[in-house]
N, C-alpha and C. Protein backbone atom coordinates (compact mmCIF):
# COMPACT_ATOMS: atom_id res chain seq x y z
N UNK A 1 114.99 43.61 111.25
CA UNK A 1 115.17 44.75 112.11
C UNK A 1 115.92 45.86 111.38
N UNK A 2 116.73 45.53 110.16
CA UNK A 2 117.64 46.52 109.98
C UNK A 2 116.74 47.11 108.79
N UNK A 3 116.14 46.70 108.43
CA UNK A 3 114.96 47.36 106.77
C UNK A 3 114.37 48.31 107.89
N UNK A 4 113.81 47.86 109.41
CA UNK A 4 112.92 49.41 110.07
C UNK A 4 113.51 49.97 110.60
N UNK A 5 114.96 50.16 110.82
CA UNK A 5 115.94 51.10 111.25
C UNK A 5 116.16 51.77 109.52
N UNK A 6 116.28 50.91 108.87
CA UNK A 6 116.77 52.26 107.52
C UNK A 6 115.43 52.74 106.92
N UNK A 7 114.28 51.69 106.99
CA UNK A 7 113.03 53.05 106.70
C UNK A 7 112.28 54.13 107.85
N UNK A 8 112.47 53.99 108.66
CA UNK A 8 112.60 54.95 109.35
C UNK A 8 113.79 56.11 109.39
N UNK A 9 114.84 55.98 109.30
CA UNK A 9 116.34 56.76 109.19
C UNK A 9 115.51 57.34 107.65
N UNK A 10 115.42 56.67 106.77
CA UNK A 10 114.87 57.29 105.06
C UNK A 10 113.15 58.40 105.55
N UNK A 11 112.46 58.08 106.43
CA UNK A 11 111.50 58.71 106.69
C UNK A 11 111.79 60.13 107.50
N UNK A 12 112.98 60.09 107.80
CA UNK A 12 113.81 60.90 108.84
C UNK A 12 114.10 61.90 107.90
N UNK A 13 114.65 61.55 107.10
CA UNK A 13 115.52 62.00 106.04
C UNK A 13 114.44 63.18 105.01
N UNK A 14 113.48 62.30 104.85
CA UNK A 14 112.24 62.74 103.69
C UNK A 14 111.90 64.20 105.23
N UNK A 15 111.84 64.30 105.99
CA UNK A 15 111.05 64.96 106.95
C UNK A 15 111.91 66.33 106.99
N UNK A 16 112.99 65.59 106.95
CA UNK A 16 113.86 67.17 107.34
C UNK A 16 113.95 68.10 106.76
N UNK A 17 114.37 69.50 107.25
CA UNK A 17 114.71 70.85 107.10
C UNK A 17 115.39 71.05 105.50
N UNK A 18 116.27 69.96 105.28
CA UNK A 18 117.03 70.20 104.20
C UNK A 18 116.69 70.08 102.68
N UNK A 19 115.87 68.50 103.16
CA UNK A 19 115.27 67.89 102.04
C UNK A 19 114.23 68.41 101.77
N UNK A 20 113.12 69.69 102.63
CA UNK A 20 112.17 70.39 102.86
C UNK A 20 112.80 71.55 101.46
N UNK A 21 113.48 72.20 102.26
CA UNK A 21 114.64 72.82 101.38
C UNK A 21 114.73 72.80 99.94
N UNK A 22 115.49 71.74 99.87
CA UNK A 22 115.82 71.04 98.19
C UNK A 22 114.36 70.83 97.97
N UNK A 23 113.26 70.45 97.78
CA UNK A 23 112.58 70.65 96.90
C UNK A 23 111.92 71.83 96.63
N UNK A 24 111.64 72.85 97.68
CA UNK A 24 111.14 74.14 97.16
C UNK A 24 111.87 74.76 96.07
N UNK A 25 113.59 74.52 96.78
CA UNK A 25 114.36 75.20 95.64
C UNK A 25 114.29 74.36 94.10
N UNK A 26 114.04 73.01 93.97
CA UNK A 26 113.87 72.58 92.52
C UNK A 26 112.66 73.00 92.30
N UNK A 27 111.78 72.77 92.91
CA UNK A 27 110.49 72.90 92.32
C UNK A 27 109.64 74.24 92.05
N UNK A 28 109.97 75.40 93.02
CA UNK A 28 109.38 77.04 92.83
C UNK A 28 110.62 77.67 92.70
N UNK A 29 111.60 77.19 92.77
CA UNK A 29 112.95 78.34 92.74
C UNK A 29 112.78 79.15 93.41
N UNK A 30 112.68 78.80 94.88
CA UNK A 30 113.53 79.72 96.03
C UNK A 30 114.53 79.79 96.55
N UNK A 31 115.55 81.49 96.06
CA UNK A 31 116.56 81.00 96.73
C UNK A 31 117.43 80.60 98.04
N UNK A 32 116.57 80.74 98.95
CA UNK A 32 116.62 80.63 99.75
C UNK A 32 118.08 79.43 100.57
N UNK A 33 118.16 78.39 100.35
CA UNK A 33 119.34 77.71 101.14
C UNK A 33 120.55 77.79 100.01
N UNK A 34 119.84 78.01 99.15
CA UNK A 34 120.98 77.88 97.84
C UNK A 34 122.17 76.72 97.87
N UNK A 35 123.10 76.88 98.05
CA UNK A 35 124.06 75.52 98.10
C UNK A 35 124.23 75.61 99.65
N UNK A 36 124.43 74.81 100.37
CA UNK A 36 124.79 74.91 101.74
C UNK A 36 126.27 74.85 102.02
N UNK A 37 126.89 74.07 101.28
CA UNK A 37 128.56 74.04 101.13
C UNK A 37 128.98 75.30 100.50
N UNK A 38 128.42 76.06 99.91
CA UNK A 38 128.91 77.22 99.54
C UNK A 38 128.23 78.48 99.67
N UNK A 39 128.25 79.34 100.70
CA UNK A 39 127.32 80.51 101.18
C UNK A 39 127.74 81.36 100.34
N UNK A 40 128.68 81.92 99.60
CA UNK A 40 128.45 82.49 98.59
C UNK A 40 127.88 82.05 96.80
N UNK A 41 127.41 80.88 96.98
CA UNK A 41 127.10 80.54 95.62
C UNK A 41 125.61 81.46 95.29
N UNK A 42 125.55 82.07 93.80
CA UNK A 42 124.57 82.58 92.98
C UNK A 42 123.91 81.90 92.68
N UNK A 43 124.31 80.62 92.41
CA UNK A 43 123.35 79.64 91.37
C UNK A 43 121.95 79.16 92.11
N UNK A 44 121.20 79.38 90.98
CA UNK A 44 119.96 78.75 91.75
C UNK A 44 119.52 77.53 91.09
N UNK A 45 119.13 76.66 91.59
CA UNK A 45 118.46 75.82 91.41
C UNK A 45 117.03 75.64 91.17
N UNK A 46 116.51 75.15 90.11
CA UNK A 46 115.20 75.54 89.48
C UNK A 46 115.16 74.09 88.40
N UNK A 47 113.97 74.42 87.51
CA UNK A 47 113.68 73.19 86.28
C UNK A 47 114.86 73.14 85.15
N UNK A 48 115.94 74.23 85.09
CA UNK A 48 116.75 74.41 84.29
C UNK A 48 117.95 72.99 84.88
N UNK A 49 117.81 72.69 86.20
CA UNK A 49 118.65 71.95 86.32
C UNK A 49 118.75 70.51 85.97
N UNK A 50 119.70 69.91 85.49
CA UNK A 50 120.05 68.75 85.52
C UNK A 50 119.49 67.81 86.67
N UNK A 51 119.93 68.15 87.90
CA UNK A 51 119.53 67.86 89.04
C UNK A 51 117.52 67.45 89.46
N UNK A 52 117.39 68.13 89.14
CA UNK A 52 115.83 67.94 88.58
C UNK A 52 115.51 67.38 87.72
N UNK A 53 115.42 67.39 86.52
CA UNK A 53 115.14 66.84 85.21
C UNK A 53 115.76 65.26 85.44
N UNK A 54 116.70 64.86 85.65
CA UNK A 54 117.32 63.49 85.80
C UNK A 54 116.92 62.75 86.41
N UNK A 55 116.40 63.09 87.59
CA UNK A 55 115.46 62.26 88.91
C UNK A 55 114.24 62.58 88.25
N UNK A 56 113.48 63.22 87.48
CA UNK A 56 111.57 63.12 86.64
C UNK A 56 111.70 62.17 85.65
N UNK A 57 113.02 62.08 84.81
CA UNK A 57 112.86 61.34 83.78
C UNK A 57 113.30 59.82 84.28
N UNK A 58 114.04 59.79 85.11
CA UNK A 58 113.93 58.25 86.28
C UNK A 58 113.18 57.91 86.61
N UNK A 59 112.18 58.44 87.45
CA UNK A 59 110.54 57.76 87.84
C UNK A 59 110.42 56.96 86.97
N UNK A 60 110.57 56.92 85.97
CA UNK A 60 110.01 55.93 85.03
C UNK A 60 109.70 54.50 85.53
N UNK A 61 111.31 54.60 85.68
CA UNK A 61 111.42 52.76 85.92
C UNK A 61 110.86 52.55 87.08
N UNK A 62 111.20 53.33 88.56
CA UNK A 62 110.03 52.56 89.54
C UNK A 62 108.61 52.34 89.39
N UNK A 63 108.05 53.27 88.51
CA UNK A 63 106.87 53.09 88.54
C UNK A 63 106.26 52.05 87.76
N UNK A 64 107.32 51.94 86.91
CA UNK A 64 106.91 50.28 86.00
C UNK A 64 106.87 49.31 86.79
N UNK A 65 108.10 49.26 87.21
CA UNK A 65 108.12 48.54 88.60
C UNK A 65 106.74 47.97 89.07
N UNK A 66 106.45 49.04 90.30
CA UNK A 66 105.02 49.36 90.86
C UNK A 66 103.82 48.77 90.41
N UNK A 67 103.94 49.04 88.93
CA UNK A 67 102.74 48.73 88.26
C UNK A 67 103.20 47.27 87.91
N UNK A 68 103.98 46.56 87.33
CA UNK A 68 104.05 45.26 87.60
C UNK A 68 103.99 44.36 88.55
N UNK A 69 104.19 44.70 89.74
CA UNK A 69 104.03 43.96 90.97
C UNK A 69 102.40 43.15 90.75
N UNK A 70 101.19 43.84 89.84
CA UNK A 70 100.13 42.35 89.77
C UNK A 70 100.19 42.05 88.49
N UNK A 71 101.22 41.56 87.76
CA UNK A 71 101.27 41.24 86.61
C UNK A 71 101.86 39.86 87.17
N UNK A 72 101.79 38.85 86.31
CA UNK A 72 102.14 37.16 86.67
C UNK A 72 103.75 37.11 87.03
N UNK A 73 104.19 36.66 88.14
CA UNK A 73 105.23 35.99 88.13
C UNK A 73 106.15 35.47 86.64
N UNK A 74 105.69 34.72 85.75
CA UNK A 74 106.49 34.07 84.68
C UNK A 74 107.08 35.42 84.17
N UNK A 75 106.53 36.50 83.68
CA UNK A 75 106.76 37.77 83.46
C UNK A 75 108.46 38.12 83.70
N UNK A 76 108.38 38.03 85.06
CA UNK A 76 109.93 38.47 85.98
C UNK A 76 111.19 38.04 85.02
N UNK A 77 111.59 38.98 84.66
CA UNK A 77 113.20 38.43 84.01
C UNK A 77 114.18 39.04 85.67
N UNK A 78 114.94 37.39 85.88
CA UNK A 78 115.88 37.40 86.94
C UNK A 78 117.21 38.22 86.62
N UNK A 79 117.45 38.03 85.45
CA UNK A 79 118.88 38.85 85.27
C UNK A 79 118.90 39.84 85.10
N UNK A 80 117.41 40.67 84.53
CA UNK A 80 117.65 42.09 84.60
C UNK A 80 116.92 42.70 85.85
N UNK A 81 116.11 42.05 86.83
CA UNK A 81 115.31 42.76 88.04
C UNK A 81 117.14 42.89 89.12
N UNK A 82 117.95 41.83 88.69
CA UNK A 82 119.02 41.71 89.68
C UNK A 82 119.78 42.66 89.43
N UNK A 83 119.71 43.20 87.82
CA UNK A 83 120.68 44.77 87.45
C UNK A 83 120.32 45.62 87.86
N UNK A 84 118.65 45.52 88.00
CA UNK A 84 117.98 47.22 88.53
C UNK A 84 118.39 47.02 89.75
N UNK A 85 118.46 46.21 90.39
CA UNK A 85 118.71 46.15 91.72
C UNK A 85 120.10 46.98 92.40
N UNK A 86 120.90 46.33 91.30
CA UNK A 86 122.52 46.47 91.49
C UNK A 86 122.35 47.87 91.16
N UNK A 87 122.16 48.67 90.03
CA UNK A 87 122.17 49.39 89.26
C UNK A 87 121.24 50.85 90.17
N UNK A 88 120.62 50.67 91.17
CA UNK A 88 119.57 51.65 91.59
C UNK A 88 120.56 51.39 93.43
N UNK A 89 121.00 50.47 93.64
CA UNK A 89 121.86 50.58 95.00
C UNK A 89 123.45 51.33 94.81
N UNK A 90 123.57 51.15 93.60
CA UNK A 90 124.79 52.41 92.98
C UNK A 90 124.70 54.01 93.16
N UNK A 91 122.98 53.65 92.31
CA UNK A 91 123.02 54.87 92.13
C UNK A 91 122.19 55.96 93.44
N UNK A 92 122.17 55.35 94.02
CA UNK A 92 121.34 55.73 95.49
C UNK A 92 122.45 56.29 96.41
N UNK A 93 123.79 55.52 96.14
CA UNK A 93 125.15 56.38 97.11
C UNK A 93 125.75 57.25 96.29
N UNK A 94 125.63 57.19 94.45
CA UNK A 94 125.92 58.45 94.06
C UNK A 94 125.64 59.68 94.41
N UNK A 95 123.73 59.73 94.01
CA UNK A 95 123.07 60.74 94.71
C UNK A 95 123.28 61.37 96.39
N UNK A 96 124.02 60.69 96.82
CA UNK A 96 124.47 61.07 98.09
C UNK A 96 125.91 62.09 98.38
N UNK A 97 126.60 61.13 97.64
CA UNK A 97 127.77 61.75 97.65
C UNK A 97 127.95 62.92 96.38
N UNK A 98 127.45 62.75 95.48
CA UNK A 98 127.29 64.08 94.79
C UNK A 98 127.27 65.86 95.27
N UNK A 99 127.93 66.79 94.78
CA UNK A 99 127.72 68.04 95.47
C UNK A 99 127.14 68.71 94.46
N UNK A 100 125.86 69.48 95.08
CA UNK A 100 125.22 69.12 96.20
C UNK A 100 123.87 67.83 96.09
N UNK A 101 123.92 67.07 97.24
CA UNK A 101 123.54 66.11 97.58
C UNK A 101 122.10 66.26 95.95
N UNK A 102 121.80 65.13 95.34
CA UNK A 102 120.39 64.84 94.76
C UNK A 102 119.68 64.36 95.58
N UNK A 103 118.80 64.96 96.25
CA UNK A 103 117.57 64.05 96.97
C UNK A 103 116.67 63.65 96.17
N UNK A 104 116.66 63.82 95.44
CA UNK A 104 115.56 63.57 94.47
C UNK A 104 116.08 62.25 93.64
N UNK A 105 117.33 62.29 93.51
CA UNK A 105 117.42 60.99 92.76
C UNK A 105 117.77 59.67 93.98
N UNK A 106 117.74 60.62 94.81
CA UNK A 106 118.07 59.12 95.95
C UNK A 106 116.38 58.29 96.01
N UNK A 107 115.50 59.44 96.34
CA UNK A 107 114.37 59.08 96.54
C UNK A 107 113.55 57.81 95.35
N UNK A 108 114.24 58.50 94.20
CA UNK A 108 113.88 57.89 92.87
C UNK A 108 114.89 56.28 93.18
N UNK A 109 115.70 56.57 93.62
CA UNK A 109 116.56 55.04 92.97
C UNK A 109 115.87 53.99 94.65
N UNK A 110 115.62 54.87 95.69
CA UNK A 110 115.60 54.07 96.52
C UNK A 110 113.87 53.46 96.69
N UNK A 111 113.23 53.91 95.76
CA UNK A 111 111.69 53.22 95.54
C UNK A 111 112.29 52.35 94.19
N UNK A 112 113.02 52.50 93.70
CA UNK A 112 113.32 51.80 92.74
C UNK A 112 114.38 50.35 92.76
N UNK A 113 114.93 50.65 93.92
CA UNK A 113 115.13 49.31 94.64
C UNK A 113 114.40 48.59 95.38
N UNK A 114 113.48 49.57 96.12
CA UNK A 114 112.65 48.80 96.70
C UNK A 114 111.47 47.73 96.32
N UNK A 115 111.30 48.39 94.82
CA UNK A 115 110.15 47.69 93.97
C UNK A 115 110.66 46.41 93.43
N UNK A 116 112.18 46.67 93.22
CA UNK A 116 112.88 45.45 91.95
C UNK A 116 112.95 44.37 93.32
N UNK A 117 113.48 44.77 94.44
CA UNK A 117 113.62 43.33 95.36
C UNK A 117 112.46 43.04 95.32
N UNK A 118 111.33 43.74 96.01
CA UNK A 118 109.62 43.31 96.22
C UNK A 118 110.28 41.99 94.98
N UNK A 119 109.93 42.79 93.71
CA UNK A 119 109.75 41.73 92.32
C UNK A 119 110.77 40.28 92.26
N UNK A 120 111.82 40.62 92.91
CA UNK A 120 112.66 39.45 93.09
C UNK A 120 112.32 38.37 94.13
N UNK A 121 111.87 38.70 94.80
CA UNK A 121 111.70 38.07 96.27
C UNK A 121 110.26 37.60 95.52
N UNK A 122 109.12 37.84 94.93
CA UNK A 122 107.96 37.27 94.37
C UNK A 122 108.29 36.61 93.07
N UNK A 123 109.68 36.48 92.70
CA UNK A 123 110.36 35.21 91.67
C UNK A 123 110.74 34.42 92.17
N UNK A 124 111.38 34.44 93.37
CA UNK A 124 111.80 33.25 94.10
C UNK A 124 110.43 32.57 94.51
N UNK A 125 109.72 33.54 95.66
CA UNK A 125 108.92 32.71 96.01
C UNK A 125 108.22 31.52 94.88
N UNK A 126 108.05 32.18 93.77
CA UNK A 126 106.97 31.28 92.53
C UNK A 126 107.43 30.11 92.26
N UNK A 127 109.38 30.37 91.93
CA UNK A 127 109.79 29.34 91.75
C UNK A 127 110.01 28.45 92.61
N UNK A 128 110.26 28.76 94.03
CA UNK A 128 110.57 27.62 95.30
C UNK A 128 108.57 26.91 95.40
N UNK A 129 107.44 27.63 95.04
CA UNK A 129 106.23 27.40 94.82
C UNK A 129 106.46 26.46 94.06
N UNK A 130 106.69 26.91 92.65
CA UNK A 130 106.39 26.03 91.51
C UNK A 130 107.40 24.41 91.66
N UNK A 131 108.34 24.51 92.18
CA UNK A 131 109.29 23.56 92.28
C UNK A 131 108.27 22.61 93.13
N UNK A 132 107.46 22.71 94.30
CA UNK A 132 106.98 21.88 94.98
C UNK A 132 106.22 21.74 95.06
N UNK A 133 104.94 22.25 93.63
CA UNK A 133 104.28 20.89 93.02
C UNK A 133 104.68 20.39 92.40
N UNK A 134 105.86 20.48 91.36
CA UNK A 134 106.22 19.79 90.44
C UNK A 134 106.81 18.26 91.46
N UNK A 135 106.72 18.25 92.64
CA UNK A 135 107.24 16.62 93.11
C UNK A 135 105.92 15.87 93.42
């Protein structure tokens, strides 16, 4: 129950005014909301930013991700799918609390958790599988 209360709350999130917002301004540079915590800020936000560029060159890893999900089980290394895990639920409340907010890297870390559990949860299963033919 609580995964369709937070993907829904995350679908909420993707829908809104703000996050509507933040990507026009990364992606065409409009200045339009500019910082919201600061109504006098100049700065615009565009491809020059950090903020942008950091969340494109991240995709990476979910999408490996993604694309491994039909690659064999034996494949799965447990100790490092459990870092991306750790490592992308970090960085998912950074992007939050950061000023001003990264939506873009939340979006990035939070398909990127979502892929590494998928991948964890289809290591267990293989092995609680594989364990019971082996009796």
């Amino acid at each position: 129950m609580a995964v369709v209360r937070l993907s829904k709350r995350a679908w909420e999130q993707l829908r809104s005014k703000e996050f509507r917002g933040y990507l026009l301004r990364r992606l065409f540079d409009v200045p339009f909301f500019l910082h919201l915590d600061s109504p006098r800020s100049t700065h615009i936000c565009c491809f020059h930013s950090t903020h942008f560029w950091g969340p494109v060159a991240n995709w990476g890893v979910p999408l490996a991700a993604l694309a491994d999900m039909k690659k064999d089980c034996e494949i799965i290394s447990p100790k490092m799918t459990g870092a991306m895990v750790i490592y992308s639920s970090l960085f998912m409340r950074f992007a939050l609390r950061v000023k001003p907010r990264n939506l873009l890297l939340f979006a990035c870390h939070l398909t990127n958790f979502s892929a590494q559990s998928i991948q964890l949860g289809r290591l267990i299963h293989y092995n609680l599988k594989k364990g019971e033919s082996a009796v």
